[in-house]
C-alpha atoms as a PDB file:
ATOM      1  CA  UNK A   1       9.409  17.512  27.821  1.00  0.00           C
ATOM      2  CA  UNK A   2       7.334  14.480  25.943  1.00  0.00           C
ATOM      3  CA  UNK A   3       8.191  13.746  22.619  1.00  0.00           C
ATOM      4  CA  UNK A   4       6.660  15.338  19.704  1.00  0.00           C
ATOM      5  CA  UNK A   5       5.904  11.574  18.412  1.00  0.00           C
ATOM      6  CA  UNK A   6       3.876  10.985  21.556  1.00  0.00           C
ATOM      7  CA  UNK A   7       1.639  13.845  22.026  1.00  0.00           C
ATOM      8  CA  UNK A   8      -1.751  13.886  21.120  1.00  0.00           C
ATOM      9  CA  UNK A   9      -1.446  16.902  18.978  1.00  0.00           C
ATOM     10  CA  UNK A  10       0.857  15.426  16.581  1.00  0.00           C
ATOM     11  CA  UNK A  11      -1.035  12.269  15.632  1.00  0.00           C
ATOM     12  CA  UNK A  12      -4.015  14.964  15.286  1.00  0.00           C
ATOM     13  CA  UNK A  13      -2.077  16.694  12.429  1.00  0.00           C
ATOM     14  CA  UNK A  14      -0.816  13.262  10.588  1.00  0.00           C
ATOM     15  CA  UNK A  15      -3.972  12.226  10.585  1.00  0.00           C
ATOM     16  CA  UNK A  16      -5.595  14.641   8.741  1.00  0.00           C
ATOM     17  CA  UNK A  17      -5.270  15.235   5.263  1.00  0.00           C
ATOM     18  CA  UNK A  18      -3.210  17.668   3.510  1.00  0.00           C
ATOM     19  CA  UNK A  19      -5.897  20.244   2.791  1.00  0.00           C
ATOM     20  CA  UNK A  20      -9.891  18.881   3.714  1.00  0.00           C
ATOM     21  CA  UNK A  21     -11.931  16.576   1.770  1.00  0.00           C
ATOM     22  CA  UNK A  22     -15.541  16.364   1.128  1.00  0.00           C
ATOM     23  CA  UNK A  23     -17.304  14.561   3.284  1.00  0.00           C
ATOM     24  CA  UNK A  24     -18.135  11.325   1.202  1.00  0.00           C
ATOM     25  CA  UNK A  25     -14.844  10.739  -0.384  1.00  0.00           C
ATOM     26  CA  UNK A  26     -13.028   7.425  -0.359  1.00  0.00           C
ATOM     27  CA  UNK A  27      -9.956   7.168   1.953  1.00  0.00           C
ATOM     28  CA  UNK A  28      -7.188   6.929  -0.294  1.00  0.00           C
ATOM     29  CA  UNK A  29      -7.921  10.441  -1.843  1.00  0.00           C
ATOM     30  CA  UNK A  30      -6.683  13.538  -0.636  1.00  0.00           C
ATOM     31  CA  UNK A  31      -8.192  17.224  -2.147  1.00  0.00           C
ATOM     32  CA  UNK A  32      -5.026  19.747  -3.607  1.00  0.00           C
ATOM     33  CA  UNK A  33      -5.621  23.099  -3.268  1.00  0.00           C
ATOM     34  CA  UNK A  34      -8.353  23.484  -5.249  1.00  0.00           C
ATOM     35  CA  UNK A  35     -10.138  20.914  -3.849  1.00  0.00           C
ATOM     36  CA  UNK A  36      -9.897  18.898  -7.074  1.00  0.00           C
ATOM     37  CA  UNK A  37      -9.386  14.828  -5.842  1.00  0.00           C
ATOM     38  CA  UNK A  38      -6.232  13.782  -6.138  1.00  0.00           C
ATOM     39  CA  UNK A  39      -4.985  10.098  -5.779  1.00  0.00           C
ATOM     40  CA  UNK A  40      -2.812   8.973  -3.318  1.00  0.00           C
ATOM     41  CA  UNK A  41      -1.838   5.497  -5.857  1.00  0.00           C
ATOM     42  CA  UNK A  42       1.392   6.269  -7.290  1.00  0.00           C
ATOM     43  CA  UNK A  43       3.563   6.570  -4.078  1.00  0.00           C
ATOM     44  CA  UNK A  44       2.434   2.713  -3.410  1.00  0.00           C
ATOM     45  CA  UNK A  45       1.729   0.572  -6.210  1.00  0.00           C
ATOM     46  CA  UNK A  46       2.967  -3.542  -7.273  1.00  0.00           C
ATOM     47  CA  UNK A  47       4.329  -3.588 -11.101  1.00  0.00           C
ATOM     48  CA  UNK A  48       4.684  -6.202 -12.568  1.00  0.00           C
ATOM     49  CA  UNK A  49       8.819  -7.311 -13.642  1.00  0.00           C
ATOM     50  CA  UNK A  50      11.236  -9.858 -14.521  1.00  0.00           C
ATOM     51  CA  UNK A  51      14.024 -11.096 -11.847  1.00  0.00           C
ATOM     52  CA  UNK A  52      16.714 -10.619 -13.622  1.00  0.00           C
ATOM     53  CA  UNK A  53      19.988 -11.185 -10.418  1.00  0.00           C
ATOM     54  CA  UNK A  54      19.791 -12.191  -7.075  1.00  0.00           C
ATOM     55  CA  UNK A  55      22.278 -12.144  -4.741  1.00  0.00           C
ATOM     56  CA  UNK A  56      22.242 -13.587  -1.972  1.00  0.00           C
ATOM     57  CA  UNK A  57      24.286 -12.624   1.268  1.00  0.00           C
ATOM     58  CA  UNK A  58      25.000 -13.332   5.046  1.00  0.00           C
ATOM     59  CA  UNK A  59      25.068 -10.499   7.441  1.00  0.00           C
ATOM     60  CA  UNK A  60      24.873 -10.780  11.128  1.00  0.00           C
ATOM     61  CA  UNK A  61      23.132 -15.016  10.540  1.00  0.00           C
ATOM     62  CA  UNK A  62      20.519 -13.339   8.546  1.00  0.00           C
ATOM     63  CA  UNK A  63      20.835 -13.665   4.433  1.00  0.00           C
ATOM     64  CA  UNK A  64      19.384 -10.373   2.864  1.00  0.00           C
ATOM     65  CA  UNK A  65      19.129 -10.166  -1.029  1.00  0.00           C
ATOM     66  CA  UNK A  66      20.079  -7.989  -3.763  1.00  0.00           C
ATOM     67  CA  UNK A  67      17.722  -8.372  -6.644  1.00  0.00           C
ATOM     68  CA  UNK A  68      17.599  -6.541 -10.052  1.00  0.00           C
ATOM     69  CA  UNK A  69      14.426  -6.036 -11.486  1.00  0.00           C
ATOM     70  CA  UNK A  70      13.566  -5.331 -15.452  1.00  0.00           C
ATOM     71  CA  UNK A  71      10.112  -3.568 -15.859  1.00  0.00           C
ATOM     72  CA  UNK A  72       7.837  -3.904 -18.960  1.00  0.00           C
ATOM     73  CA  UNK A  73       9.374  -0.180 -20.083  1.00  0.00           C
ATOM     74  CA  UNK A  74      12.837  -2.232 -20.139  1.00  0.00           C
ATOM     75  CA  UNK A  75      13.732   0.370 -17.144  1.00  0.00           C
ATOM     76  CA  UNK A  76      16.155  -1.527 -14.699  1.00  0.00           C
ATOM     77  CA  UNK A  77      16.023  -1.170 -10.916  1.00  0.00           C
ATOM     78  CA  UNK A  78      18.030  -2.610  -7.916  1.00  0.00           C
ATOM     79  CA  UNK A  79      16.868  -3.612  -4.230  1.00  0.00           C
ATOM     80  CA  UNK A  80      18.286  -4.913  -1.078  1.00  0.00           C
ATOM     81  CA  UNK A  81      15.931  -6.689   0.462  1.00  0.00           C
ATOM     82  CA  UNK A  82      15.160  -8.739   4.096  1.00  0.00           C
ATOM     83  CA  UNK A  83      14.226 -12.297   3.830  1.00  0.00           C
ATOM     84  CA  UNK A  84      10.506 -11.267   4.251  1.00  0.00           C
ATOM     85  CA  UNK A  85      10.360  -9.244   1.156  1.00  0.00           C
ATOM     86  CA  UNK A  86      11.920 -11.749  -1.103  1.00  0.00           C
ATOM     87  CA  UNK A  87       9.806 -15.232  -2.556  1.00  0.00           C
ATOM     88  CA  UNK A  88      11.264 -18.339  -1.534  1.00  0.00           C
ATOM     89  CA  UNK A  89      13.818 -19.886  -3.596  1.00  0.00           C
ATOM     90  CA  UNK A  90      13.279 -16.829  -6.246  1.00  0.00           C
ATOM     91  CA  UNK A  91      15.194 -17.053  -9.554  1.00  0.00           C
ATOM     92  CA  UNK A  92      16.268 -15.258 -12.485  1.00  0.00           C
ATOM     93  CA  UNK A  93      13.820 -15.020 -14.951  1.00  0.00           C
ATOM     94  CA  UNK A  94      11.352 -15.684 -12.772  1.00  0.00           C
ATOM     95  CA  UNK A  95       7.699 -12.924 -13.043  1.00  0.00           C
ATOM     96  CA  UNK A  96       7.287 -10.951 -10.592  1.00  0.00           C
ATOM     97  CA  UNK A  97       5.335  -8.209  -8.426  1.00  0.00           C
ATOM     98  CA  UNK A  98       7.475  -5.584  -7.200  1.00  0.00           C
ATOM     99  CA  UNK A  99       5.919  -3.783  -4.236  1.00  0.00           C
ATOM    100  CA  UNK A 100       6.929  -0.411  -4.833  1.00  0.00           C
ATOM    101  CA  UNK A 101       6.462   2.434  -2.153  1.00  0.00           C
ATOM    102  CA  UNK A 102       8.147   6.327  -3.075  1.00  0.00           C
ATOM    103  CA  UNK A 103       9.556   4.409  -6.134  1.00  0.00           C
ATOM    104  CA  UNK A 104      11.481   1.992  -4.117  1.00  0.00           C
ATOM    105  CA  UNK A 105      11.439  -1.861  -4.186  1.00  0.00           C
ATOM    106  CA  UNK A 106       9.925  -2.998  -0.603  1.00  0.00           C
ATOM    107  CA  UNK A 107       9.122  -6.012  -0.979  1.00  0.00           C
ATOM    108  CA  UNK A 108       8.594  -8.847  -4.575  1.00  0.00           C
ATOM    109  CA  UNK A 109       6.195 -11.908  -4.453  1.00  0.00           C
ATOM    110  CA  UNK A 110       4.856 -13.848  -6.827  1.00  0.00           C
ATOM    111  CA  UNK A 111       1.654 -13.130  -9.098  1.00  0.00           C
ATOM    112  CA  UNK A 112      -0.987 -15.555  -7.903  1.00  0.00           C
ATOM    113  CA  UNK A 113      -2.617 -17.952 -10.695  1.00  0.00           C
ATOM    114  CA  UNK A 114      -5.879 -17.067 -12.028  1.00  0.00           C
ATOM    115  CA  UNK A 115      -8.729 -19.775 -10.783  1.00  0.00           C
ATOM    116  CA  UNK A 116      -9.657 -22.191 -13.621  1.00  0.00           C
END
């Protein structure tokens, strides 16, 4: 028996939104119920934060990181993160974009400067 994964009929039903949209909405919106728009924004956004630790560590030749964050709010948050999520030579104190996915840390880079 094939895989759920693999058949055609499951990629049918994750690609369709939760209840329909009207034709001429923008892709990142999704109808509830009663077909009100509803954005899709807050389960991936970037926020802007402080570095406030980061850890580095070896494990299996590869150095992952554990970072502490401090948001605007002064709320606090804590990520292990690969070597691709994490800014070269990042340090505390240093500003921030937190990539945050299902309020999770996935990833930090730096802000990029405005063009003078």
């Amino acid at each position: 028996m094939p895989r759920l994964y693999t058949s055609r009929a499951f990629w049918k039903i994750v690609r369709r939104a939760p209840y329909p949209v009207k034709s001429g909405s923008n892709l990142d919106l999704t109808a509830d119920r009663d077909g009100r728009r509803v954005s899709s924004s807050p389960m991936l956004r970037e926020q802007e934060a402080v570095v406030l630790e980061v850890k580095p560590f070896l494990l299996h030749g590869v150095t992952y990181y554990d970072v502490s964050v401090a948001y605007q709010d002064r709320s606090v948050d804590h990520a292990r993160l690969g070597p691709e999520g994490v800014p070269e030579g990042l340090q505390p104190g240093e500003a921030v974009l937190a990539m945050r996915v299902a309020n999770m840390i996935v990833s930090l880079r730096r802000p990029t400067k405005p063009a003078t």
